[in-house]
Protein backbone atom coordinates (compact mmCIF):
# COMPACT_ATOMS: atom_id res chain seq x y z
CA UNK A 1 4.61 21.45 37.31
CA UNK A 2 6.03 20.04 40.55
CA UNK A 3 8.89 18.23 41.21
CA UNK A 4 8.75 14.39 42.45
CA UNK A 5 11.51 13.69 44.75
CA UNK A 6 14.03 10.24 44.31
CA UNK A 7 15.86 9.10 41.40
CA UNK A 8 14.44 9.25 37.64
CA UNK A 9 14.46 6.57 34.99
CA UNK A 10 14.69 6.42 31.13
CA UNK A 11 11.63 6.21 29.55
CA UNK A 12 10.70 3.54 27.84
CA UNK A 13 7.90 2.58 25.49
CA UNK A 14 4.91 1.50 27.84
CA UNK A 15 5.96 3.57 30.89
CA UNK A 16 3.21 5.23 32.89
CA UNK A 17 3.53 8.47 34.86
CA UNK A 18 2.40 11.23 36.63
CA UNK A 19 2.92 15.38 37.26
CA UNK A 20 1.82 17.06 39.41
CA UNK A 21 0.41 20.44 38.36
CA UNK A 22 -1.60 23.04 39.97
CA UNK A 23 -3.24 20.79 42.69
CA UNK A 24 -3.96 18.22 40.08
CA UNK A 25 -2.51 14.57 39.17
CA UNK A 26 -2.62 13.70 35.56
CA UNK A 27 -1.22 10.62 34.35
CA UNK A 28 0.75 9.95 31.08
CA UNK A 29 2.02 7.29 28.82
CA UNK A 30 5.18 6.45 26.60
CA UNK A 31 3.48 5.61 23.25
CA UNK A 32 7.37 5.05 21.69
CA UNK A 33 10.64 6.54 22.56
CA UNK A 34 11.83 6.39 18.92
CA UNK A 35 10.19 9.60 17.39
CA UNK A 36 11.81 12.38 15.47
CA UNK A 37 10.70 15.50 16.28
CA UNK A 38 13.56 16.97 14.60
CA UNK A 39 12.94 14.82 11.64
CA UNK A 40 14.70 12.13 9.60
CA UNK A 41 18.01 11.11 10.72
CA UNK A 42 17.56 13.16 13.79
CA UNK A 43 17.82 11.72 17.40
CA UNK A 44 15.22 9.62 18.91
CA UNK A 45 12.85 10.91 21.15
CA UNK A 46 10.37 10.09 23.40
CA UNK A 47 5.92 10.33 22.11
CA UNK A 48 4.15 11.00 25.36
CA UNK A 49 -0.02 10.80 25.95
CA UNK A 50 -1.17 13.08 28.88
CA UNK A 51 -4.41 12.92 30.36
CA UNK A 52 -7.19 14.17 32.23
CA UNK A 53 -6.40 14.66 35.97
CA UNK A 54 -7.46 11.92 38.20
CA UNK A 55 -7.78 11.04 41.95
CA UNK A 56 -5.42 10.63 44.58
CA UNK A 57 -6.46 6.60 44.57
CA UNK A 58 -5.95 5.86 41.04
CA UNK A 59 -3.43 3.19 40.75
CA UNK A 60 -1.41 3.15 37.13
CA UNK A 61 -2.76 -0.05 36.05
CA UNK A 62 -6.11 1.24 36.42
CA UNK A 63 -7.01 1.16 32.73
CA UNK A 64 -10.03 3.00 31.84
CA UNK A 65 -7.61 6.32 32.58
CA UNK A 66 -5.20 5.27 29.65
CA UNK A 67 -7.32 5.63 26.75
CA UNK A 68 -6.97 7.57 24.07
CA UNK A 69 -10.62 9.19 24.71
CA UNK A 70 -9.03 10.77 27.93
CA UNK A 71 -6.43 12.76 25.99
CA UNK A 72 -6.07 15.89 27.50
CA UNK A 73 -3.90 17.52 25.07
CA UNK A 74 -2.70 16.18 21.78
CA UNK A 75 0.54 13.87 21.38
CA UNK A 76 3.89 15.35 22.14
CA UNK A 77 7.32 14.71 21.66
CA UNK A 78 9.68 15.59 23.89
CA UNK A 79 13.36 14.64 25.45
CA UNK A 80 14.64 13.86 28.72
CA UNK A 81 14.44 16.66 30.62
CA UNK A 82 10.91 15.81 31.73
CA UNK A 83 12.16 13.09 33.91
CA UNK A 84 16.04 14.11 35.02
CA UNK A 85 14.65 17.25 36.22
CA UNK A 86 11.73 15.15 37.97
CA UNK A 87 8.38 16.70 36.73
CA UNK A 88 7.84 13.50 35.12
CA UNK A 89 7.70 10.14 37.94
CA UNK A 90 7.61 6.82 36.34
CA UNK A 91 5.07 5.07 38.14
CA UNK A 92 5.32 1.40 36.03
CA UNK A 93 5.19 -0.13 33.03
CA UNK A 94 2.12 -2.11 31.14
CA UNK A 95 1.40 -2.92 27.40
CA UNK A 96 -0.84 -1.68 25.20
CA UNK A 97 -4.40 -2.69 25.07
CA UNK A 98 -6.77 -1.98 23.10
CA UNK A 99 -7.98 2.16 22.84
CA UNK A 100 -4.52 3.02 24.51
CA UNK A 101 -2.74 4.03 21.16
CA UNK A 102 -3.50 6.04 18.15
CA UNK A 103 -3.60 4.54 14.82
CA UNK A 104 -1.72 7.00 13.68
CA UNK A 105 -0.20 10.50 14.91
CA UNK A 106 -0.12 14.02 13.44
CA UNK A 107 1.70 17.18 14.06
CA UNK A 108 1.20 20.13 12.30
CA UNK A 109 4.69 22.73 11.50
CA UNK A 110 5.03 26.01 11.76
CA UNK A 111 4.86 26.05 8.20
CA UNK A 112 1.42 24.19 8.06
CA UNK A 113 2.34 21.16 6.81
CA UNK A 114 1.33 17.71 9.06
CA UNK A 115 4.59 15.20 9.89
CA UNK A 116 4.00 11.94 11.48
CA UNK A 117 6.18 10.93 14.35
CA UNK A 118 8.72 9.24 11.95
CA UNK A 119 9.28 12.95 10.19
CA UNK A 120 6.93 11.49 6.96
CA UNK A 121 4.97 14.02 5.60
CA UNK A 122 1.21 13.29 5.59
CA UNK A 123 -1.50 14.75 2.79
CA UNK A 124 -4.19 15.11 5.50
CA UNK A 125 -4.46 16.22 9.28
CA UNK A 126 -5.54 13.16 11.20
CA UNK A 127 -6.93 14.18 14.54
CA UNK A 128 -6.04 14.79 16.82
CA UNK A 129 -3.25 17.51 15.80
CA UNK A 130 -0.52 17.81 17.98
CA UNK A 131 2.51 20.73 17.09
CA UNK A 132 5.97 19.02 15.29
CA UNK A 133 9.28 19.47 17.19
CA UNK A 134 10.71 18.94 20.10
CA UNK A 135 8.99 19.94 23.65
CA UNK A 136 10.80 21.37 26.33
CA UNK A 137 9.41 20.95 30.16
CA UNK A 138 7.94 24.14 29.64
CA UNK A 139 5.68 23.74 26.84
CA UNK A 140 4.18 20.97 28.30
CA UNK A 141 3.98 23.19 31.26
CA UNK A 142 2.07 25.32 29.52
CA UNK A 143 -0.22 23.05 27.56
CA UNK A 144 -1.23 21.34 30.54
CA UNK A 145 -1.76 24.78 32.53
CA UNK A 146 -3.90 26.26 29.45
CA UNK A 147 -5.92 22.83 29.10
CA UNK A 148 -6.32 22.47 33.33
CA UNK A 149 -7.44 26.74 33.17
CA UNK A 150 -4.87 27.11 35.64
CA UNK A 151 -2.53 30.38 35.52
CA UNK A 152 0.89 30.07 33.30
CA UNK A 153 4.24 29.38 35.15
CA UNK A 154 6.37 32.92 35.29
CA UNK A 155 9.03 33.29 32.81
């Protein structure tokens, strides 16, 4: 991912942004900023939406871009570092319409059970499956490189 120059922002529930990753712009979305990747009790965190890369004219409030039918990977949680370290640039801030949100999330552990983004264990995998805990800068790094078929980021 590349880094956006200027100051950074808290994230908060609504928020639209960009990267910038291997000659592409994707947008993303703050679906809440009060999951728990960690679980119950654990500190909140923010539930990001990334998806498919647009062009250099898209404008944030442009929609047809935020639905959930132009996921390109599943939910994730993550914390801060997205944004303080700049991969992530707040570009405004718009509610939710209609298609824009999941009716509900799911991550799957490492022990196969699916969580929902409150930590509450869930009988049935509801699609589409994201991974529980918390994501660094360089997992999404990652999923967006492996989803984009663009090389990995060096160790």
């Amino acid at each position: 991912m590349e880094k956006f120059e200027g100051k950074w922002s808290r994230p908060k529930t609504g928020d639209v942004f960009e990267i910038r990753i291997g000659g592409y712009r994707c947008p993303g979305r703050v679906v809440s900023t009060e999951a728990k990747p960690l679980g119950k009790g654990a500190p909140d965190a923010p539930l990001v939406y990334l998806f498919h890369p647009v062009s250099p004219q898209w404008e944030f409030d442009q929609r047809e871009v935020l639905q959930v039918t132009n996921l390109l990977v599943s939910p994730i949680m993550t914390n801060l570092k997205p944004w303080t370290l700049k991969y992530f640039r707040t570009l405004g801030n718009v509610g939710f319409a209609d298609g824009e949100r999941l009716e509900r999330h799911c991550f799957r552990s490492s022990f196969g059970r699916f969580y929902d983004e409150q930590g509450n264990e869930i009988q049935e995998p509801v699609s589409p499956v994201g991974t529980w805990g918390l994501h660094s800068f360089r997992t999404i790094d990652d999923a967006l490189s492996e989803a984009l078929g663009i090389p990995l980021a060096p160790d």
